[in-house]
PDB file of N, CA and C in Angstrom:
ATOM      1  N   UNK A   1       0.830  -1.183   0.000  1.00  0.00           N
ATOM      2  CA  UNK A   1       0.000   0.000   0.000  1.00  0.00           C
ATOM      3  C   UNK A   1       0.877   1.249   0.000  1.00  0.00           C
ATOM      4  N   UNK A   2       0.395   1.691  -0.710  1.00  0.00           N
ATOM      5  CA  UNK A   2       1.258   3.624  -0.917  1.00  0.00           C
ATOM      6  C   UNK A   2       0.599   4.200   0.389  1.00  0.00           C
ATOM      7  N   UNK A   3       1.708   4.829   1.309  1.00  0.00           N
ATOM      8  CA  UNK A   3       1.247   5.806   2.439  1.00  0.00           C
ATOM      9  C   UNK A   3       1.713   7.451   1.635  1.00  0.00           C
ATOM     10  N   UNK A   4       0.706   7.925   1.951  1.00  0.00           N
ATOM     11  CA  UNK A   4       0.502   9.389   1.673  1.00  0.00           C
ATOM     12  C   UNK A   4       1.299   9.873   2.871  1.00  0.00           C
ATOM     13  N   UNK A   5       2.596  11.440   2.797  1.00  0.00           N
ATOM     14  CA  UNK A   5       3.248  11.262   3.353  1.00  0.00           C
ATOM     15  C   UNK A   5       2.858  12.812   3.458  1.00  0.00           C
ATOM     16  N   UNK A   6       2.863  13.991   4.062  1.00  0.00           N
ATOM     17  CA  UNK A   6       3.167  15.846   3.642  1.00  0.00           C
ATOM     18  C   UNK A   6       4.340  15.699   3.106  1.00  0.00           C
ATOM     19  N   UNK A   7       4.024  16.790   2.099  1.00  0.00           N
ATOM     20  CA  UNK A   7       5.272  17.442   2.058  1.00  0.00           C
ATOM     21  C   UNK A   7       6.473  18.130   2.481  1.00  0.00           C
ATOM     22  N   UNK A   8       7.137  17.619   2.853  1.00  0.00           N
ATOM     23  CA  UNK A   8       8.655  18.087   3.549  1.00  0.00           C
ATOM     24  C   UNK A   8       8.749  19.766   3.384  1.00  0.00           C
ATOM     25  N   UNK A   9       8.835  20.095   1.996  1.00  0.00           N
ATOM     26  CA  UNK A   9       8.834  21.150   1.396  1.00  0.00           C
ATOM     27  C   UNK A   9       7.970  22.499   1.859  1.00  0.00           C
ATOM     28  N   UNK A  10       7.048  22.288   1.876  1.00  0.00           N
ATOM     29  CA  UNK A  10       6.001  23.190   2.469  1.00  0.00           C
ATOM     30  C   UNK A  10       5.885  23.319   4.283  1.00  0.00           C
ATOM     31  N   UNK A  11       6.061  24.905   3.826  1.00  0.00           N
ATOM     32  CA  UNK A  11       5.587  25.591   5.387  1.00  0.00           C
ATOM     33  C   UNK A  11       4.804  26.972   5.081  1.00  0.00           C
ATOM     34  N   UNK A  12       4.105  26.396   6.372  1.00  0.00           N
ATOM     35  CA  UNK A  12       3.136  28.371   6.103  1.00  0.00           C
ATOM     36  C   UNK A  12       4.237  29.621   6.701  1.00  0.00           C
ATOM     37  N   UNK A  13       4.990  29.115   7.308  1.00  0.00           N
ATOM     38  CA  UNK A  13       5.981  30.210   7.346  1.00  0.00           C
ATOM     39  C   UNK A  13       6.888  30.517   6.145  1.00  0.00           C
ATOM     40  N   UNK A  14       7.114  29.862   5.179  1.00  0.00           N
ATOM     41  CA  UNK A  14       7.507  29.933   3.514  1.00  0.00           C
ATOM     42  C   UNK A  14       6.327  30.597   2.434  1.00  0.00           C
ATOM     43  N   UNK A  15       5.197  29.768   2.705  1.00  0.00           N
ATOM     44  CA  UNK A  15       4.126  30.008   2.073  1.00  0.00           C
ATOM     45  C   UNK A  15       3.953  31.826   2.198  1.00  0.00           C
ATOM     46  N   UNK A  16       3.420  32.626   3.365  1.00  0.00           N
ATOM     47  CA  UNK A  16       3.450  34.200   3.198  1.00  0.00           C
ATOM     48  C   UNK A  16       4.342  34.227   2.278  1.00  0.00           C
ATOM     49  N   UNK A  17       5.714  34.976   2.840  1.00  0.00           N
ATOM     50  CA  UNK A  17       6.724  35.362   2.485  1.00  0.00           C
ATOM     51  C   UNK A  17       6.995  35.345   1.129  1.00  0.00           C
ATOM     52  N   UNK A  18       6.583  34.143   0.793  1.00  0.00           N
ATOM     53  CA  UNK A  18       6.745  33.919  -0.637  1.00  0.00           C
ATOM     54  C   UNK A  18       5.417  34.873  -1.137  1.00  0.00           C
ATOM     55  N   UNK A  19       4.762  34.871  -1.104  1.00  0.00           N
ATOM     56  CA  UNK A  19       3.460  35.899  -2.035  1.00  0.00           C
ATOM     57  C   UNK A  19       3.721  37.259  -2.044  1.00  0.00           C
ATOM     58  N   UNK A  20       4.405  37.562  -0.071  1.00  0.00           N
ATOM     59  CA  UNK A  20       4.387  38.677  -0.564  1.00  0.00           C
ATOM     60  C   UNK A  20       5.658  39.359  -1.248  1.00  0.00           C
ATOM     61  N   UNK A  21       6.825  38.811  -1.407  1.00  0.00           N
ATOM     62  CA  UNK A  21       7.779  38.999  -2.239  1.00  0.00           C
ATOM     63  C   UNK A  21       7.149  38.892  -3.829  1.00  0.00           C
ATOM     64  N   UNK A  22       6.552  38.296  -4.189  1.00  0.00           N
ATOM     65  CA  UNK A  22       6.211  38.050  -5.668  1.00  0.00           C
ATOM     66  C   UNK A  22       5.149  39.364  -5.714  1.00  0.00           C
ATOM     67  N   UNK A  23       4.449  39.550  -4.697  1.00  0.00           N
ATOM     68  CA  UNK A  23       3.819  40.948  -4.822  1.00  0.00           C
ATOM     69  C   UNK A  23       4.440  42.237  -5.388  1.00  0.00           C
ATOM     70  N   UNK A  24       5.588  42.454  -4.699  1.00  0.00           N
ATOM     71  CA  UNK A  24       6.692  42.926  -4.252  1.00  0.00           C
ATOM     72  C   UNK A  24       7.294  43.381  -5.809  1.00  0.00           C
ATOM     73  N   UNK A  25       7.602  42.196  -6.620  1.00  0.00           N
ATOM     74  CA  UNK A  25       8.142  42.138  -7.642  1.00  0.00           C
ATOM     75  C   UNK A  25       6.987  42.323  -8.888  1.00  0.00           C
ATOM     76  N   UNK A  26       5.471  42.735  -8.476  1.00  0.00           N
ATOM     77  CA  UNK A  26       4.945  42.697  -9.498  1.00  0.00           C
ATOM     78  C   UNK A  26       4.705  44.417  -9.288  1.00  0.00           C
ATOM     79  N   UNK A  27       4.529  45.264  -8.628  1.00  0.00           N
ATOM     80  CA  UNK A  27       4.771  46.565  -8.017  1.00  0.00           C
ATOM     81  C   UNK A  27       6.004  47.330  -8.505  1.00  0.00           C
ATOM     82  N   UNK A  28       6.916  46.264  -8.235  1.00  0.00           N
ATOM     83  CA  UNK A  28       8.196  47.217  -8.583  1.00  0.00           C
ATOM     84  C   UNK A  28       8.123  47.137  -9.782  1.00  0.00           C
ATOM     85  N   UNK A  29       7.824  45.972 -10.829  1.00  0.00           N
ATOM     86  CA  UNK A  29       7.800  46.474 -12.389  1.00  0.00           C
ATOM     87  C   UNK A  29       7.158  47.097 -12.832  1.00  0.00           C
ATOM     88  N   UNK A  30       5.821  47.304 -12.028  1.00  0.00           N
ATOM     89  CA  UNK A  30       4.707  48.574 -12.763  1.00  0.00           C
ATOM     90  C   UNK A  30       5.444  50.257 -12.408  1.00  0.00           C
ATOM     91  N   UNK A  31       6.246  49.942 -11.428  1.00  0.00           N
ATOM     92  CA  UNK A  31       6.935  51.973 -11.194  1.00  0.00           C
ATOM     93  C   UNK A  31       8.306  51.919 -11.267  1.00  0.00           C
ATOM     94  N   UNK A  32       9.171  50.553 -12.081  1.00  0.00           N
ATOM     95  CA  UNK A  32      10.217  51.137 -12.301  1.00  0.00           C
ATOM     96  C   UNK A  32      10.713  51.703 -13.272  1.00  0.00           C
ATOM     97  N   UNK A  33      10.049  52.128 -14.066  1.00  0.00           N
ATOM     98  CA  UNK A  33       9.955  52.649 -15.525  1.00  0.00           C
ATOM     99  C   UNK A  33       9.521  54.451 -15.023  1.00  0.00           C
ATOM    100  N   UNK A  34       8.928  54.729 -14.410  1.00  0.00           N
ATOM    101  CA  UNK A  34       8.821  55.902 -13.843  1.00  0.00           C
ATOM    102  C   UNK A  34       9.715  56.384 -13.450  1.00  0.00           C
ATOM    103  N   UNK A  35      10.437  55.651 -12.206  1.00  0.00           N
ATOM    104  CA  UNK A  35      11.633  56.228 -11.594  1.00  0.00           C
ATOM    105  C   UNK A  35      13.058  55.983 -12.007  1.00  0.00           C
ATOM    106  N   UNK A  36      13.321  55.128 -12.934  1.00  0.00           N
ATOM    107  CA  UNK A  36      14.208  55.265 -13.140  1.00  0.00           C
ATOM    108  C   UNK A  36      15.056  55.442 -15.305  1.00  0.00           C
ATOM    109  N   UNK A  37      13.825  55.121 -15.615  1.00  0.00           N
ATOM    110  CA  UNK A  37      13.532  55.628 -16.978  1.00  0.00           C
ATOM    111  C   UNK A  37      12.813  54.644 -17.982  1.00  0.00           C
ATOM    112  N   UNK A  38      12.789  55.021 -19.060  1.00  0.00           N
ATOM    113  CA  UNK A  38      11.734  54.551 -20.449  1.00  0.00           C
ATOM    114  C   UNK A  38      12.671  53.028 -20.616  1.00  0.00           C
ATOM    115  N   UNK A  39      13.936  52.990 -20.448  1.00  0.00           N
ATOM    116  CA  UNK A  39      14.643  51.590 -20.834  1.00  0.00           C
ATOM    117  C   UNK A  39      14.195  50.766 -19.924  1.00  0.00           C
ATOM    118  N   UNK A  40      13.309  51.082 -18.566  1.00  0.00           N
ATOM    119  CA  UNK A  40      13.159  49.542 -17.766  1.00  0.00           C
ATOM    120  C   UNK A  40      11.710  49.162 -17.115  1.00  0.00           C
ATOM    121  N   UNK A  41      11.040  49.566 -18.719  1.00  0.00           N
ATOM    122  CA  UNK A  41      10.010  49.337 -18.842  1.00  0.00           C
ATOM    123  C   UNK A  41       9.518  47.776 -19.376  1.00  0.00           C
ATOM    124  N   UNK A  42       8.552  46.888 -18.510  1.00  0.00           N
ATOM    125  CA  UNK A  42       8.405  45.982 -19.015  1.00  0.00           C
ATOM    126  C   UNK A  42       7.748  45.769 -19.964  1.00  0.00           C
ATOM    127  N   UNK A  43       7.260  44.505 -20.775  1.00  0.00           N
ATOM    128  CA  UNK A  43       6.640  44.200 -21.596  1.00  0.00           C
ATOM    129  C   UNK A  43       5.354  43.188 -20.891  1.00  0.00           C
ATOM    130  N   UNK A  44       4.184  43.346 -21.691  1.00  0.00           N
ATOM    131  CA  UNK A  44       2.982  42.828 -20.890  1.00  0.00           C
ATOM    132  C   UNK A  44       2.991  41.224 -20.375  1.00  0.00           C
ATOM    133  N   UNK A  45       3.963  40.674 -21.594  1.00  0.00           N
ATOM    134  CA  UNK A  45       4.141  39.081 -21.277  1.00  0.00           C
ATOM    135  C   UNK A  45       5.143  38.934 -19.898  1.00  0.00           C
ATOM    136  N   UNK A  46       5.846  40.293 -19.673  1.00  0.00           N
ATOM    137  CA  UNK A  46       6.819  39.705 -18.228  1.00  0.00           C
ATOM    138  C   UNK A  46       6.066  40.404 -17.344  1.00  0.00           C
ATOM    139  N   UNK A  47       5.077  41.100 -17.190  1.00  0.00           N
ATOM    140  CA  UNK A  47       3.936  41.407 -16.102  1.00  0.00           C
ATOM    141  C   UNK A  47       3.064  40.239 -16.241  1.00  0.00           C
ATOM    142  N   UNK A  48       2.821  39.865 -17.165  1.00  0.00           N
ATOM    143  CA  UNK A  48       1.740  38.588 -16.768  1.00  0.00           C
ATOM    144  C   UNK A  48       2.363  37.465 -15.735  1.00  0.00           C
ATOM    145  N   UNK A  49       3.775  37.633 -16.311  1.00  0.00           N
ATOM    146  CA  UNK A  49       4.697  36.447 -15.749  1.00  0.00           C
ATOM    147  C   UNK A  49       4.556  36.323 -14.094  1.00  0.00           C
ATOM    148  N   UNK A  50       4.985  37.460 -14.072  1.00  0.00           N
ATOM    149  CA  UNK A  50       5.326  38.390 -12.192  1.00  0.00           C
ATOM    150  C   UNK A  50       3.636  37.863 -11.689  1.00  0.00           C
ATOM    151  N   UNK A  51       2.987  38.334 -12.361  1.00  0.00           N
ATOM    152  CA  UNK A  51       1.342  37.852 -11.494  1.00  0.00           C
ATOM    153  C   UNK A  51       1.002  36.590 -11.268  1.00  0.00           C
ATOM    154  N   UNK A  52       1.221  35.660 -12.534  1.00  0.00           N
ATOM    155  CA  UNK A  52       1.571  34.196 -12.265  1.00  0.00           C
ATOM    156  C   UNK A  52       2.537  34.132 -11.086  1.00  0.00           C
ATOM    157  N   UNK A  53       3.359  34.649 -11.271  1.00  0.00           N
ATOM    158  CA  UNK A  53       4.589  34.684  -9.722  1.00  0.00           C
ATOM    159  C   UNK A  53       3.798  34.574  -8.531  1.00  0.00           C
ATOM    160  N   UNK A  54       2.583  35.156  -8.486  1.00  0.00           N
ATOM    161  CA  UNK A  54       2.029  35.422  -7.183  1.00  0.00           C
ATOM    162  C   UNK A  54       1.802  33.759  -6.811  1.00  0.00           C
ATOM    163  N   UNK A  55       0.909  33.560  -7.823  1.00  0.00           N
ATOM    164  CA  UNK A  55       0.505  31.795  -8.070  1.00  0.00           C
ATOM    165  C   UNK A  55       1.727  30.612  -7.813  1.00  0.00           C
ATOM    166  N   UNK A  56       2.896  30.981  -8.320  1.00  0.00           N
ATOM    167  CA  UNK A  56       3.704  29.849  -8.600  1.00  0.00           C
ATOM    168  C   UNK A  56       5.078  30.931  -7.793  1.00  0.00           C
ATOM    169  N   UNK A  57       4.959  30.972  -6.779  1.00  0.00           N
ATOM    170  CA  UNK A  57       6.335  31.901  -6.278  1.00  0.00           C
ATOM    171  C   UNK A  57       7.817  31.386  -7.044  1.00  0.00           C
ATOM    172  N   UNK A  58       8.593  32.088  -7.415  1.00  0.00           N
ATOM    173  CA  UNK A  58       9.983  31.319  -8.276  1.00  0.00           C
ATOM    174  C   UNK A  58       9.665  31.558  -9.605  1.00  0.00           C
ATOM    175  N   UNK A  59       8.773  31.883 -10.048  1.00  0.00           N
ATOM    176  CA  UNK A  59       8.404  31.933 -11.813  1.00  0.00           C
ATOM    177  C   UNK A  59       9.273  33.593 -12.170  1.00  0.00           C
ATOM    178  N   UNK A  60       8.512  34.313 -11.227  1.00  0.00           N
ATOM    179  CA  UNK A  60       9.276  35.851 -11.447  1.00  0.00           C
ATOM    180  C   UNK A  60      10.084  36.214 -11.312  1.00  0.00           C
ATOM    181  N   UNK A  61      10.586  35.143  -9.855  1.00  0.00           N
ATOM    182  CA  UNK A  61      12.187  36.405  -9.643  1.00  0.00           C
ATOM    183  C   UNK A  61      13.291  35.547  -9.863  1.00  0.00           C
ATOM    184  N   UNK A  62      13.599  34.460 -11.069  1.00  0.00           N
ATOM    185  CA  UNK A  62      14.451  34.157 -11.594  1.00  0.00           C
ATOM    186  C   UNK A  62      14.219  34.842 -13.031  1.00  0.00           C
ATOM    187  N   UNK A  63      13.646  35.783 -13.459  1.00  0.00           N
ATOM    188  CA  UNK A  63      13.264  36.314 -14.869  1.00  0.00           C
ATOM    189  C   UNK A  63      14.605  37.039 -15.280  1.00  0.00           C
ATOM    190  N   UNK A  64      15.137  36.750 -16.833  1.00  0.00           N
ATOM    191  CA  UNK A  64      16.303  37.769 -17.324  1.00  0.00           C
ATOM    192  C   UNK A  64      15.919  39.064 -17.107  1.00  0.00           C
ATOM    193  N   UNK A  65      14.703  39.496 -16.826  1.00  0.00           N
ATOM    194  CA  UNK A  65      14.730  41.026 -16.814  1.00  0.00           C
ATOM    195  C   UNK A  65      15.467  41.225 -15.735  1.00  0.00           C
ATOM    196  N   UNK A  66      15.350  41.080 -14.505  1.00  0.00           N
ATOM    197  CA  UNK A  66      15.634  40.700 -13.343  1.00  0.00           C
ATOM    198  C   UNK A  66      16.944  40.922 -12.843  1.00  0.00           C
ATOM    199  N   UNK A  67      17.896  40.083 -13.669  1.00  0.00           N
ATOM    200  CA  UNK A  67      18.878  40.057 -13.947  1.00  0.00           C
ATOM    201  C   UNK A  67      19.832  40.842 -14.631  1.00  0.00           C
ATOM    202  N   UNK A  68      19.176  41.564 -15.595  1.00  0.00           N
ATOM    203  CA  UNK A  68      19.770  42.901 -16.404  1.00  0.00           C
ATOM    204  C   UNK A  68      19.407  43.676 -15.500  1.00  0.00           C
ATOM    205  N   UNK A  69      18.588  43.765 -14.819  1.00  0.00           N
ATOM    206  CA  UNK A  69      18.207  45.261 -14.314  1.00  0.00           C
ATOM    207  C   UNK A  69      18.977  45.148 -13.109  1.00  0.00           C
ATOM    208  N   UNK A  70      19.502  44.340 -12.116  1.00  0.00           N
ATOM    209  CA  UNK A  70      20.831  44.127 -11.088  1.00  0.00           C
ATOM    210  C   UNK A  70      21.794  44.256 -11.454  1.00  0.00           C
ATOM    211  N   UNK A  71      22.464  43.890 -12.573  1.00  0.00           N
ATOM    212  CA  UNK A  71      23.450  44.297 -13.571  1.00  0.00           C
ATOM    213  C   UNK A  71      23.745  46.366 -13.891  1.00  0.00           C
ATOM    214  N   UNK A  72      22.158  46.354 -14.127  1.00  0.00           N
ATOM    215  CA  UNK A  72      22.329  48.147 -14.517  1.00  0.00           C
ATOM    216  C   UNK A  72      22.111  48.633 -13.139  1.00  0.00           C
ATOM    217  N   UNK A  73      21.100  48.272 -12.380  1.00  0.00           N
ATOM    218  CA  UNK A  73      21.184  49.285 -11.363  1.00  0.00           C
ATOM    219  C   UNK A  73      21.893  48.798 -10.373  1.00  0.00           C
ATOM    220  N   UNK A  74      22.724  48.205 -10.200  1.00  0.00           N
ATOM    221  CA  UNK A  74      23.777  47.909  -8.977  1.00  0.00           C
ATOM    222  C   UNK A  74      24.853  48.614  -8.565  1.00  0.00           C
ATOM    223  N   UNK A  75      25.763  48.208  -8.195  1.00  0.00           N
ATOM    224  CA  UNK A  75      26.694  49.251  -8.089  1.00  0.00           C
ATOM    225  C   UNK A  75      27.695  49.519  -8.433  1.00  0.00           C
ATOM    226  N   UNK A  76      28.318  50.730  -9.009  1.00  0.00           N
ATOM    227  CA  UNK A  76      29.277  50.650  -9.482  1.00  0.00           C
ATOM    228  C   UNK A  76      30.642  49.467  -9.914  1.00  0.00           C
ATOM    229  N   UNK A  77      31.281  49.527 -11.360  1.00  0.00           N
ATOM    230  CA  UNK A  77      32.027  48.321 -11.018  1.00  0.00           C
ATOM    231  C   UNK A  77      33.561  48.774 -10.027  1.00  0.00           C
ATOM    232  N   UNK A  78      34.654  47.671 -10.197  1.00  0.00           N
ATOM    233  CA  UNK A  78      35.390  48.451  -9.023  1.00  0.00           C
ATOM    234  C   UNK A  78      36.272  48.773  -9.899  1.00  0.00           C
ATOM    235  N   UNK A  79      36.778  49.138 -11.251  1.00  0.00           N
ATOM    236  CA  UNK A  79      37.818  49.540 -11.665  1.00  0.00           C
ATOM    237  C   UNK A  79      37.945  51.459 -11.232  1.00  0.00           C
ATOM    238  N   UNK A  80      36.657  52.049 -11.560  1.00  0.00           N
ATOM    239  CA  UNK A  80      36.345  53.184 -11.612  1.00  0.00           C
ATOM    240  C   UNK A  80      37.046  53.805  -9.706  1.00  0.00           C
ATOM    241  N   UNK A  81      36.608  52.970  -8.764  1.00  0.00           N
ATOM    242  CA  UNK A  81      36.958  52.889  -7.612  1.00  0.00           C
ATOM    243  C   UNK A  81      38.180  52.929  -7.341  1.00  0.00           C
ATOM    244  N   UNK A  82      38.499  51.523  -8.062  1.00  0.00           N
ATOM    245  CA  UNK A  82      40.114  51.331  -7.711  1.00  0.00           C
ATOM    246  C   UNK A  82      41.013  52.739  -8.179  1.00  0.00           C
ATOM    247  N   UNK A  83      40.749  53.373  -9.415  1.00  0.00           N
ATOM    248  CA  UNK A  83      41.383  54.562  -9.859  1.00  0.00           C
ATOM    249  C   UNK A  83      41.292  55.819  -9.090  1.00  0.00           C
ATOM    250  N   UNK A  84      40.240  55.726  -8.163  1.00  0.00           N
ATOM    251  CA  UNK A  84      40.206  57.204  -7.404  1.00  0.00           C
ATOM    252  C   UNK A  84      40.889  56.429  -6.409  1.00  0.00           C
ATOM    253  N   UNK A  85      41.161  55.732  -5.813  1.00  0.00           N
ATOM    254  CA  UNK A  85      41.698  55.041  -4.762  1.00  0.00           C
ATOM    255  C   UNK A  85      43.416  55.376  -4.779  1.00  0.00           C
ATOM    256  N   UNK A  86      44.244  55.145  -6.446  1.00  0.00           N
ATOM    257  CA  UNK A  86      44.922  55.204  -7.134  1.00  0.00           C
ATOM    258  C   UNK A  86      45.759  57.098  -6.685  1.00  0.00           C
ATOM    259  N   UNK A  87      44.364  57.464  -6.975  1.00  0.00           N
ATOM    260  CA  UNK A  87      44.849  59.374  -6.836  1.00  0.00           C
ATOM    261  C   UNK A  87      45.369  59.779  -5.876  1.00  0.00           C
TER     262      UNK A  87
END
């Protein structure tokens, strides 16, 4: 006989956290195009994505947009640093 077992995986202390981060990430793509300009504006298929996110937490915030946009808005690289460091 197969015993039905819970899932290991699942906790309601995971469960919040997770929605409201995917919230989180569907917010910040609707006003980051406001604040920080016309280039990091999404497209409707990666807002649909982020809302599914709410549904399936992990769908959104592994997205390439995601990823370019940590890339651009992060922080400085260190060569620029190292040269005033240099002076």
């Amino acid at each position: 006989n197969l015993v039905e077992s819970p899932n290991r995986n699942f906790s309601v202390l995971y469960f919040i956290p997770t929605r409201i981060i995917a919230i989180w990430e569907v917010l910040q793509s609707l006003v980051l195009h406001y604040r920080k300009g016309k280039e990091f504006k999404e497209t409707k298929l990666s807002i649909i994505c982020r809302i599914f996110g709410i549904l399936v937490p992990g769908v959104s915030a592994h997205s390439p947009v995601n990823y370019i946009n940590a890339v651009r808005l992060g922080p400085p690289t260190l060569k620029p640093i190292l040269r005033m460091e240099e002076n």
